[in-house]
C-alpha atoms as a PDB file:
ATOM      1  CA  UNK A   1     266.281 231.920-137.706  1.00  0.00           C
ATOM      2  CA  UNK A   2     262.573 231.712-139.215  1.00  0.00           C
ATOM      3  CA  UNK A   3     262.008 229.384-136.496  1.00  0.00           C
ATOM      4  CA  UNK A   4     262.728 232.273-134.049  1.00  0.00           C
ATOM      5  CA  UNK A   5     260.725 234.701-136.062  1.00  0.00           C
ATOM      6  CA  UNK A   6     257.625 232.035-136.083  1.00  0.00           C
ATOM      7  CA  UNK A   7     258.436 231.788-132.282  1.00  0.00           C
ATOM      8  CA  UNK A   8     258.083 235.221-131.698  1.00  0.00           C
ATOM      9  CA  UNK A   9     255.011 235.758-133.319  1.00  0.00           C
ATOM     10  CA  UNK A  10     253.456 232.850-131.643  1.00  0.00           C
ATOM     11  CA  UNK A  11     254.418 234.610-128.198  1.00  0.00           C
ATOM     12  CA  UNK A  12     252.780 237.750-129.098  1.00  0.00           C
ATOM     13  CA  UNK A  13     249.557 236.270-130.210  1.00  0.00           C
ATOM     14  CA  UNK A  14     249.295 234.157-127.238  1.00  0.00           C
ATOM     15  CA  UNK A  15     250.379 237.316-125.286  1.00  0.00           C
ATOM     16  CA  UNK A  16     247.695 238.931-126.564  1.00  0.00           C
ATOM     17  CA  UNK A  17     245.182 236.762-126.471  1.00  0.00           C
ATOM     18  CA  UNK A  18     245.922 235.956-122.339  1.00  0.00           C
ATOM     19  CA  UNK A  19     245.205 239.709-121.591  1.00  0.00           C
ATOM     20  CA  UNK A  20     242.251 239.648-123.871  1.00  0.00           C
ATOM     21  CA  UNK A  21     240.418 236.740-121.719  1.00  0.00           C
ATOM     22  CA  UNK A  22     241.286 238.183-118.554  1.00  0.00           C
ATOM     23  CA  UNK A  23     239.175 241.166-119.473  1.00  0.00           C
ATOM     24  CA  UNK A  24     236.482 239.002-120.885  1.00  0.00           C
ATOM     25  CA  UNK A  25     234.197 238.286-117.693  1.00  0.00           C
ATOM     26  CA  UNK A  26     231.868 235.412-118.597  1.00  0.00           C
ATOM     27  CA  UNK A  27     228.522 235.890-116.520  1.00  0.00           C
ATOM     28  CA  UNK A  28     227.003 232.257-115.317  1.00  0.00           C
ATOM     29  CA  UNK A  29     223.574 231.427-113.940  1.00  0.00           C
ATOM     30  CA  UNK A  30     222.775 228.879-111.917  1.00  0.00           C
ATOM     31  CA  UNK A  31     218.949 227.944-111.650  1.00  0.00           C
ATOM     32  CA  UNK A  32     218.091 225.596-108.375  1.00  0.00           C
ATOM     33  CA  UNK A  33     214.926 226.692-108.276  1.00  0.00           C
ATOM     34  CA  UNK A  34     211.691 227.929-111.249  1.00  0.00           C
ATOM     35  CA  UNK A  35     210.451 230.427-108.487  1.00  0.00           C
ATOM     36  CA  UNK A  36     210.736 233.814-108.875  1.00  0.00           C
ATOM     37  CA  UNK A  37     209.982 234.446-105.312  1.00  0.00           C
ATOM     38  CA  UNK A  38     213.318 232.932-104.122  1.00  0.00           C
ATOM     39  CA  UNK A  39     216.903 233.984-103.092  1.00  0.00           C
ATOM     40  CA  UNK A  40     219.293 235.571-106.101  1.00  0.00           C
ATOM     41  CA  UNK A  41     222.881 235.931-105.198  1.00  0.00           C
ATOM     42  CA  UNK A  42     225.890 237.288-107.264  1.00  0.00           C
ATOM     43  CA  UNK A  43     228.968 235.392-106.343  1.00  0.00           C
ATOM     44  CA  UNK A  44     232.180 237.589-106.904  1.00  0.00           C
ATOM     45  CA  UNK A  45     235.815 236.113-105.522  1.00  0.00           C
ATOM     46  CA  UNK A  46     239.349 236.079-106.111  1.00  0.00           C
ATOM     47  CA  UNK A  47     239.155 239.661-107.413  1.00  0.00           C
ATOM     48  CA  UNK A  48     242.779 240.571-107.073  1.00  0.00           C
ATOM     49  CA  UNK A  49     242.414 244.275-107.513  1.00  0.00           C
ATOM     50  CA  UNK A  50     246.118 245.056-108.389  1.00  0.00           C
ATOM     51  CA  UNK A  51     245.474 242.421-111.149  1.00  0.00           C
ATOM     52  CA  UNK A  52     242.079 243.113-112.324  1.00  0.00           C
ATOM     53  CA  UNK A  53     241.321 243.467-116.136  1.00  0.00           C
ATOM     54  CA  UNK A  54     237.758 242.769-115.856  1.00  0.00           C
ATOM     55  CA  UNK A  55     236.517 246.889-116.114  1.00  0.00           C
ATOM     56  CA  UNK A  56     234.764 247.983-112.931  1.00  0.00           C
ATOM     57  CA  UNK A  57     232.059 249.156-114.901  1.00  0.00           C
ATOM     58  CA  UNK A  58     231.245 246.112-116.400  1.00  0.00           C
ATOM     59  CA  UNK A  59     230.823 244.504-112.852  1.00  0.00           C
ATOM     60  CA  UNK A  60     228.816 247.168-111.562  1.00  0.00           C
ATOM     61  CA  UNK A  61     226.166 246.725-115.038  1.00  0.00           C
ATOM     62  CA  UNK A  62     226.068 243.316-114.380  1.00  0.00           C
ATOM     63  CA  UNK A  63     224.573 243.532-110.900  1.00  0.00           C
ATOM     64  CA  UNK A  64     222.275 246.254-111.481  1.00  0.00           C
ATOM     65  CA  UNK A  65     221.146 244.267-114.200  1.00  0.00           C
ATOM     66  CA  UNK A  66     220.903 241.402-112.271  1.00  0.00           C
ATOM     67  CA  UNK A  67     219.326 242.692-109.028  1.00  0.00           C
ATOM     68  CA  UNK A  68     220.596 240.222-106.771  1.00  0.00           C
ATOM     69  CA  UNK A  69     219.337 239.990-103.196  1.00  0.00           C
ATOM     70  CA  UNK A  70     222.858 239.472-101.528  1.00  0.00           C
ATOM     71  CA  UNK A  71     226.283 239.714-103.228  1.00  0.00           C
ATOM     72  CA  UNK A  72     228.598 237.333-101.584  1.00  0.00           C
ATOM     73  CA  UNK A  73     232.585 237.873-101.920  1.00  0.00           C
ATOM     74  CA  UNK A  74     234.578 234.837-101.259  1.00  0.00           C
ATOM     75  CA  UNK A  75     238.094 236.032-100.367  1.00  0.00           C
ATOM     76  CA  UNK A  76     241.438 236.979-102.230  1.00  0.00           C
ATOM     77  CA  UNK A  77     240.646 241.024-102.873  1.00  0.00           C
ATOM     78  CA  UNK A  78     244.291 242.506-101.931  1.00  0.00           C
ATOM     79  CA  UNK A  79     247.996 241.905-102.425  1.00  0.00           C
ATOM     80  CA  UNK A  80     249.232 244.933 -99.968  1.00  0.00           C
ATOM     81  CA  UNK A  81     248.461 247.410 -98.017  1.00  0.00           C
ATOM     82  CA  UNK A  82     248.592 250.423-100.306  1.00  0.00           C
ATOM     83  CA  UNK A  83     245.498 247.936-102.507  1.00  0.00           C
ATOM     84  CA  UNK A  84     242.902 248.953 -99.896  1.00  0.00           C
ATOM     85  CA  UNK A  85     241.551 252.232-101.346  1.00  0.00           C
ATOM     86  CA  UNK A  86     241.262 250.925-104.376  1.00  0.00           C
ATOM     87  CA  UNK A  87     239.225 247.789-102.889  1.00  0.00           C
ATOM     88  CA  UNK A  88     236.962 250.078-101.187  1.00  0.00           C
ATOM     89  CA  UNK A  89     236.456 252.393-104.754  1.00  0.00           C
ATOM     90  CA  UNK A  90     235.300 249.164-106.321  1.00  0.00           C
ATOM     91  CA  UNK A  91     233.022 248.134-103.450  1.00  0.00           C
ATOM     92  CA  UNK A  92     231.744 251.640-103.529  1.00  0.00           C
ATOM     93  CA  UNK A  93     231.067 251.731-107.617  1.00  0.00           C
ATOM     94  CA  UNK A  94     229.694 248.180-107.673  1.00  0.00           C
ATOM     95  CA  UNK A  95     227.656 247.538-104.289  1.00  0.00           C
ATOM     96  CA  UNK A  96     224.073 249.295-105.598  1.00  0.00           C
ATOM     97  CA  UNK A  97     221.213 247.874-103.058  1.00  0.00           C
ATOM     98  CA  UNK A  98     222.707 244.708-102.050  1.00  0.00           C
ATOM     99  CA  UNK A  99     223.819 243.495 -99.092  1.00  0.00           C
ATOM    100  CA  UNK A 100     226.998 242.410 -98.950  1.00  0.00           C
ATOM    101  CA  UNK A 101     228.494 239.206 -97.074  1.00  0.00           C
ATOM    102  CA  UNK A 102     232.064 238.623 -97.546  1.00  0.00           C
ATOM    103  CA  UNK A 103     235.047 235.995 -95.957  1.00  0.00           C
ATOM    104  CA  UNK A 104     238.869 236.533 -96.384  1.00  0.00           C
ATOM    105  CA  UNK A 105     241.056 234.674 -98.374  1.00  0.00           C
ATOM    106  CA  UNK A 106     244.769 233.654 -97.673  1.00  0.00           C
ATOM    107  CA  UNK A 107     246.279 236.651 -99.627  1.00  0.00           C
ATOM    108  CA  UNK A 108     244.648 238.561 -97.454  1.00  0.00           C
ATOM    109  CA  UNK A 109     245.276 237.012 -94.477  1.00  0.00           C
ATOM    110  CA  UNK A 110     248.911 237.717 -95.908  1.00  0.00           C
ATOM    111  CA  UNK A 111     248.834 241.344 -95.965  1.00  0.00           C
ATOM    112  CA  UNK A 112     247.407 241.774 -92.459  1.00  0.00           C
ATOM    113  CA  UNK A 113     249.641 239.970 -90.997  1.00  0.00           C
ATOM    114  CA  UNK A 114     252.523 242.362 -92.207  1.00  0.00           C
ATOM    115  CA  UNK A 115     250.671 245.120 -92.034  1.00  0.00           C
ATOM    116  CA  UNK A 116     251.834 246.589 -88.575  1.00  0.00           C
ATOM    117  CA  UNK A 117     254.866 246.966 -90.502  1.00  0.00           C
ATOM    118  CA  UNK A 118     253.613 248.572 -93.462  1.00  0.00           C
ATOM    119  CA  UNK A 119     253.649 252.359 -93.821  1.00  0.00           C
ATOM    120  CA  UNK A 120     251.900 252.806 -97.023  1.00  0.00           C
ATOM    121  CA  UNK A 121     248.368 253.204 -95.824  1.00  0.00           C
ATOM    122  CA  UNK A 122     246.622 255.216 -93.188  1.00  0.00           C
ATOM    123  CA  UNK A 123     244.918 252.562 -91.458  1.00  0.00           C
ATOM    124  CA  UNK A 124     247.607 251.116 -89.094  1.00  0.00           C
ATOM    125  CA  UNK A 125     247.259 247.968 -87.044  1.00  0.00           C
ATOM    126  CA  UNK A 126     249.044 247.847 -84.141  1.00  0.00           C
ATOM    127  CA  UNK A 127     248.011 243.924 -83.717  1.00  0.00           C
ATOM    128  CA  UNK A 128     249.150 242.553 -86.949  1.00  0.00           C
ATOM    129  CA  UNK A 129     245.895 240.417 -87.137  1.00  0.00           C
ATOM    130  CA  UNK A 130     243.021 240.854 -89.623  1.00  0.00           C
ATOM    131  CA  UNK A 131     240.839 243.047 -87.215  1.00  0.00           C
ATOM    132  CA  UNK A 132     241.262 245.784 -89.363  1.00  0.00           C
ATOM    133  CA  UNK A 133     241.147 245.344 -92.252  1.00  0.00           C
ATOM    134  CA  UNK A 134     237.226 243.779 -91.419  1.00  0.00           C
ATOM    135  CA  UNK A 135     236.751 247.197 -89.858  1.00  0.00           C
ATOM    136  CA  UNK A 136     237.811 248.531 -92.944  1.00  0.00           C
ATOM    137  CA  UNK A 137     235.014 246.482 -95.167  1.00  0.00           C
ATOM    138  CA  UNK A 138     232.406 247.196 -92.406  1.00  0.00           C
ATOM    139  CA  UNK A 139     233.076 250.824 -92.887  1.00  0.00           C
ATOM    140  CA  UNK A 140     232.295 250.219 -96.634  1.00  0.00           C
ATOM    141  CA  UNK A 141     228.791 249.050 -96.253  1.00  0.00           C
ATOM    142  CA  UNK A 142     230.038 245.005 -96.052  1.00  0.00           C
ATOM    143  CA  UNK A 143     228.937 242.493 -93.330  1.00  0.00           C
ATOM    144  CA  UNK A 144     232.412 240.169 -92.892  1.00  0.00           C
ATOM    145  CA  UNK A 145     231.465 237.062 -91.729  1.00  0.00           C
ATOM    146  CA  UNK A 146     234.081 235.485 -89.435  1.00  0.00           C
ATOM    147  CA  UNK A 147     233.229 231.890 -88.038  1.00  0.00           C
ATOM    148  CA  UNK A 148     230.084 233.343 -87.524  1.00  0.00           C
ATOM    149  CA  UNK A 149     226.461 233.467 -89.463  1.00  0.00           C
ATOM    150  CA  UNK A 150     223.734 236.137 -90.161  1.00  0.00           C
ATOM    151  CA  UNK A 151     220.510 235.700 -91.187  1.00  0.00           C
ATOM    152  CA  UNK A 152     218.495 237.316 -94.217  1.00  0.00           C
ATOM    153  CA  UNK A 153     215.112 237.112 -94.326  1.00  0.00           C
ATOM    154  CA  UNK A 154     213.456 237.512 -97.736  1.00  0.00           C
ATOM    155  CA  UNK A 155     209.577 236.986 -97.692  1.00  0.00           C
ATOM    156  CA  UNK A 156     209.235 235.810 -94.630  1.00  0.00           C
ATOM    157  CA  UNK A 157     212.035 233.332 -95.664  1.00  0.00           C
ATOM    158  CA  UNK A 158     214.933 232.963 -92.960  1.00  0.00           C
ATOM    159  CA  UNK A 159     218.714 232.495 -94.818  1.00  0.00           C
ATOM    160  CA  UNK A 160     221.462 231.186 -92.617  1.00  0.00           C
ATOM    161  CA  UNK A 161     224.571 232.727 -94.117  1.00  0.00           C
ATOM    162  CA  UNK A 162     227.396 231.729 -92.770  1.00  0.00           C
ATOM    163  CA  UNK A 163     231.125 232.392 -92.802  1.00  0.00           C
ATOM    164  CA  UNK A 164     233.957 230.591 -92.423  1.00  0.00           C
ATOM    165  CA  UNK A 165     237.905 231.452 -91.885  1.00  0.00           C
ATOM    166  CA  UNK A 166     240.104 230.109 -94.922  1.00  0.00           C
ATOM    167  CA  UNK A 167     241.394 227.042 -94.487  1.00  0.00           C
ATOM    168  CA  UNK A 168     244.988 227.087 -93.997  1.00  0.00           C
ATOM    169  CA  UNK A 169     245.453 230.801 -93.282  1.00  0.00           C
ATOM    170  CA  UNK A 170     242.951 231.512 -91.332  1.00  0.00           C
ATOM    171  CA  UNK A 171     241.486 229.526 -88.213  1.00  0.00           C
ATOM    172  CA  UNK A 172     238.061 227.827 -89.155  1.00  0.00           C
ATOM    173  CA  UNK A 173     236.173 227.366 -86.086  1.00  0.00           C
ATOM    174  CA  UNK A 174     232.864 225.514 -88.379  1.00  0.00           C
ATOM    175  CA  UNK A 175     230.971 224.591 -84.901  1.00  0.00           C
ATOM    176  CA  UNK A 176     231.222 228.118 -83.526  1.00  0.00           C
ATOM    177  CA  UNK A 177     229.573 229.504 -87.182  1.00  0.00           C
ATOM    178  CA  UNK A 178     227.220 226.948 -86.508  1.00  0.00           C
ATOM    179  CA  UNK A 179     226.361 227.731 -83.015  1.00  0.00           C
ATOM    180  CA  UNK A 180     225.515 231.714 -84.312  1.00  0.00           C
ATOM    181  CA  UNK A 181     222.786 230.197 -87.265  1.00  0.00           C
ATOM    182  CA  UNK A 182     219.055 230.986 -86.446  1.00  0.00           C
ATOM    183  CA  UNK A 183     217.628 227.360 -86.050  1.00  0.00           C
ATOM    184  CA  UNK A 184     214.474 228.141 -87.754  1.00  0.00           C
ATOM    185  CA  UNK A 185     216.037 229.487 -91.064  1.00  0.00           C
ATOM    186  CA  UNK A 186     214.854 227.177 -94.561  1.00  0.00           C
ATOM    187  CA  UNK A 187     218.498 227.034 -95.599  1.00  0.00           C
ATOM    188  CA  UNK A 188     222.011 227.119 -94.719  1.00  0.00           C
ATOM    189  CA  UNK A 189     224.250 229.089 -97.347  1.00  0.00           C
ATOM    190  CA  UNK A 190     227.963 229.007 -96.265  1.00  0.00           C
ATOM    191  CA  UNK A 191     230.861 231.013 -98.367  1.00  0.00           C
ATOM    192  CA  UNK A 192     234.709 230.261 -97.314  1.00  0.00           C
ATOM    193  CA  UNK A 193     237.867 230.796 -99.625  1.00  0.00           C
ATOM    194  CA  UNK A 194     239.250 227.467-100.029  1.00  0.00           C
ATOM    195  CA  UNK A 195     236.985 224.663-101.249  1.00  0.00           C
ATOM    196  CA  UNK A 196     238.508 221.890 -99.559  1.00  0.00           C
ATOM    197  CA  UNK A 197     236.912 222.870 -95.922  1.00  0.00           C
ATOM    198  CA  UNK A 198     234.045 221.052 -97.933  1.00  0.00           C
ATOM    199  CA  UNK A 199     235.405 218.165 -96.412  1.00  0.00           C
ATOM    200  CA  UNK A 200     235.540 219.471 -92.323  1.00  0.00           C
ATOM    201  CA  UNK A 201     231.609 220.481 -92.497  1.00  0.00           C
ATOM    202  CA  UNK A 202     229.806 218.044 -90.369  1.00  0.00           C
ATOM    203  CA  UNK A 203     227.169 215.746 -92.830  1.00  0.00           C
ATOM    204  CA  UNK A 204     223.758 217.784 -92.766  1.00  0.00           C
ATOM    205  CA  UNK A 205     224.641 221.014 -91.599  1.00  0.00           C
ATOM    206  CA  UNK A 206     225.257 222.917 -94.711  1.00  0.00           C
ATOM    207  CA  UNK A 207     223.004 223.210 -97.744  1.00  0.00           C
ATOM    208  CA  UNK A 208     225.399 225.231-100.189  1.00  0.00           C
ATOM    209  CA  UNK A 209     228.919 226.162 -99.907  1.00  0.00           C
ATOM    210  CA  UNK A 210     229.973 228.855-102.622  1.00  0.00           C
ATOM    211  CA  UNK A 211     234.222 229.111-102.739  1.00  0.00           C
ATOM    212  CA  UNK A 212     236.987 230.270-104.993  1.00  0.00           C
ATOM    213  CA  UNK A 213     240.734 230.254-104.573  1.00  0.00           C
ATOM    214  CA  UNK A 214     241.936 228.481-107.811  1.00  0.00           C
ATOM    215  CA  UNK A 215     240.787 230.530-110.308  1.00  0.00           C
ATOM    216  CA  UNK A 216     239.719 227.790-112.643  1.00  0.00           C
ATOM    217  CA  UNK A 217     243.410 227.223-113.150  1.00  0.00           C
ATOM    218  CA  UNK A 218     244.272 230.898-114.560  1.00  0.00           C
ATOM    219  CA  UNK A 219     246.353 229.990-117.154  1.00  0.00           C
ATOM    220  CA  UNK A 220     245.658 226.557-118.407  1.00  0.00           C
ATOM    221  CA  UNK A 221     248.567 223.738-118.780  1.00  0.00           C
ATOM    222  CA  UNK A 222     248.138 220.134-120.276  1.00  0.00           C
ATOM    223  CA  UNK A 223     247.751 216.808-118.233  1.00  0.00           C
ATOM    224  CA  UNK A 224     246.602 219.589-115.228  1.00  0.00           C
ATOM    225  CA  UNK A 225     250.126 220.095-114.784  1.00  0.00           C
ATOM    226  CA  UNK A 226     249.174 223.272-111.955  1.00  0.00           C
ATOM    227  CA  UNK A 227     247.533 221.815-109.982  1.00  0.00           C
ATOM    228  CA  UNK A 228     249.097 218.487-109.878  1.00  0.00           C
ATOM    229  CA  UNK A 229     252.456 220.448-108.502  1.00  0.00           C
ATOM    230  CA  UNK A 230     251.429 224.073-107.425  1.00  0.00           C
ATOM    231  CA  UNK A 231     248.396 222.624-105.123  1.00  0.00           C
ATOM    232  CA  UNK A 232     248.186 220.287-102.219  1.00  0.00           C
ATOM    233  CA  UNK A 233     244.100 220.574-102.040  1.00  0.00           C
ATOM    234  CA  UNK A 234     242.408 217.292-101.889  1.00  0.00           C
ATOM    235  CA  UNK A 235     239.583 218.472-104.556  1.00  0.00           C
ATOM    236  CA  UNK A 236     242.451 219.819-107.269  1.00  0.00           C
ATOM    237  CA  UNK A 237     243.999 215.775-107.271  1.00  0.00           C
ATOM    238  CA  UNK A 238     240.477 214.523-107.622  1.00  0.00           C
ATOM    239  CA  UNK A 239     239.975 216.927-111.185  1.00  0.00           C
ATOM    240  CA  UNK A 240     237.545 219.366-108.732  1.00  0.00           C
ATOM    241  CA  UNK A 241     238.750 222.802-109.743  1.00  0.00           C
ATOM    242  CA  UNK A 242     235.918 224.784-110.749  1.00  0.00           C
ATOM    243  CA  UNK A 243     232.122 225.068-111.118  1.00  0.00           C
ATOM    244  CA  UNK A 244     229.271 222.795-109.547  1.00  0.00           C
ATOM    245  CA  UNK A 245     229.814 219.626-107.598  1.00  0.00           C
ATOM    246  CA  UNK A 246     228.096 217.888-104.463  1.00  0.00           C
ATOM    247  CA  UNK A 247     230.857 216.614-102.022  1.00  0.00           C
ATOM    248  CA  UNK A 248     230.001 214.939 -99.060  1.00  0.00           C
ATOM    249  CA  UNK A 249     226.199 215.737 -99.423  1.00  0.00           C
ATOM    250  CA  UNK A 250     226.886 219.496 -99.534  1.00  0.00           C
ATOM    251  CA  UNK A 251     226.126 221.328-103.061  1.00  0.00           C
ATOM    252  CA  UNK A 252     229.505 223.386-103.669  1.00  0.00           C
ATOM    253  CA  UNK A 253     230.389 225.715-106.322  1.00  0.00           C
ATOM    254  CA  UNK A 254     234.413 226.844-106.645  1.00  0.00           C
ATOM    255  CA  UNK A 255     233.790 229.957-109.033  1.00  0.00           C
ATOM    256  CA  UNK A 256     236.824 230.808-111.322  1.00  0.00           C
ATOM    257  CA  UNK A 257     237.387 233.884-109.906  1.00  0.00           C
ATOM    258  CA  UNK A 258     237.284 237.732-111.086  1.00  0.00           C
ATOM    259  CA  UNK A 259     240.962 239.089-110.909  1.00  0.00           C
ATOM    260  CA  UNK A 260     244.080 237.453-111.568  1.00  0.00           C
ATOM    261  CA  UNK A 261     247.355 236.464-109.673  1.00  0.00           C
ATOM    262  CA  UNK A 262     250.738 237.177-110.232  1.00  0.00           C
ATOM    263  CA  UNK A 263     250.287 238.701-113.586  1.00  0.00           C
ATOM    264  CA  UNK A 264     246.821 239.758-115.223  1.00  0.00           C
ATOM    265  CA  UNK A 265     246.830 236.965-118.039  1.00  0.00           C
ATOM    266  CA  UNK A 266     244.540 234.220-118.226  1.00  0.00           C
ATOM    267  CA  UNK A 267     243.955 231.276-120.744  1.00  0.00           C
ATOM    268  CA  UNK A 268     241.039 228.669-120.992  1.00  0.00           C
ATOM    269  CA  UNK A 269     239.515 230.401-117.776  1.00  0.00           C
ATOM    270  CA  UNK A 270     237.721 233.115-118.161  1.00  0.00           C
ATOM    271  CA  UNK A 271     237.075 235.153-115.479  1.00  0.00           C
ATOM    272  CA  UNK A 272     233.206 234.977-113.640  1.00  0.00           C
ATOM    273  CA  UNK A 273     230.471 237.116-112.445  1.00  0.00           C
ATOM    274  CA  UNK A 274     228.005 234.098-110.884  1.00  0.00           C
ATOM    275  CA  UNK A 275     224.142 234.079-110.369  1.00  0.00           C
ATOM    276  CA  UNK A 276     222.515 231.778-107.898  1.00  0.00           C
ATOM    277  CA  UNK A 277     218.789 231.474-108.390  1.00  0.00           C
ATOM    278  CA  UNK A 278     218.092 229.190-104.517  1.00  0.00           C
ATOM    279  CA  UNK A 279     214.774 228.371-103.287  1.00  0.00           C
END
């Protein structure tokens, strides 16, 4: 029986601890560059708002801290309909002077494509596709980037930024984002959801590639035991599940993520607010 008790309390304190991390945002910097005149960008994805412990406010002081030029949201922000408003209230509290550029993810590639049957908000698709929900974000004050690219211009300094459809739930069309990119611009900055289109981007064409999707490994098991049998990316059976890499010539950075999935526990993977200083 003291075995049980020991058990118990063991549970608890890990309990505890799990929901304690996944409140405990980590901010990291990322210097390319000892200019001051260059590009800044805050990196926010996998932000899970039905799961988020990581207080809004504490986002929000981070970036107006921070001042970034762009913020860039790499997919994974819903889990069902009725999670819009609340996406948009956070979008609304945290934006401050940015702009925004943002790609989907697969969950939410998964709600939109139920939502013509879902009742429970008051934006109704009748196509089932993800049309509206970008609608949606664009109403909010965010530039969705769908297999296509803008430019940003800072100091006379042209930025390709470029978007591309998730992997496997979306369709990635990399050659028409391509086509849209200004061909004077100094750099080409690309954000998609799942890392592993790293390895469909033709040699040359992209500079930086910022991703999420596997949250670091949320909660952390030995011998990499999730992602050897919950994944079938090629990067996760290489040991590539988060931070800063170069694969195939193109600088990539798979950021742990801000929210949680499933449940809102975490363990050895904190959850990230990142700052890109580029040239």
């Amino acid at each position: 029986m003291i075995y049980f008790y020991i058990f118990l309390i063991f549970a608890a304190i890990m309990f505890i601890y799990m929901r304690y991390e996944a409140s405990a945002v980590k901010v990291e910097k990322l210097k390319f560059t000892s200019s001051r005149t260059g590009l800044k960008i805050i990196q926010l994805s996998d932000i899970h708002i039905k799961f988020l412990r990581v207080p809004v406010k504490t986002v929000k002081d981070v970036i107006a801290r921070e001042k970034p030029d762009i913020i860039i949201l790499t997919g994974d922000y819903i889990e069902n309909a009725c999670d819009i408003q609340k996406f948009t209230n956070f979008l609304a509290q945290i934006r401050n002077d940015a702009t925004v550029y943002a790609c989907l993810g697969n969950h939410d590639y998964k709600v939109v494509k139920q939502y013509g049957n879902d009742n429970k908000s008051g934006n109704r698709s009748k196509t089932g596709n993800s049309n509206f929900f970008i609608e949606v974000l664009k109403n909010s004050g965010v530039n969705v980037l769908h297999n296509q690219a803008a430019c940003y211009t800072k100091n006379n300094v042209k930025y390709n930024i470029i978007g591309i459809e998730d992997l496997y739930a979306g369709s990635p069309d990399i050659n028409k984002a391509l086509a849209s990119c200004e061909k004077d611009a100094f750099m080409n900055i690309a954000l998609s959801h799942n890392p592993d289109i790293v390895y469909e981007i033709p040699k040359g064409k992209i500079d930086y590639l910022f991703c999420g999707h596997f949250h670091g490994g949320q909660i952390w098991t030995p011998f990499k035991l999730e992602f050897m049998l919950l994944r079938k990316e090629r990067l996760c059976k290489i040991g590539i599940t988060r931070g800063l890499h170069k694969i195939n010539g193109v600088i990539l950075y798979i950021n742990r993520g801000l929210g949680n999935v499933c449940f809102p526990l975490r363990f050895f993977s904190r959850p990230e607010i990142t700052v890109f200083h580029l040239p």
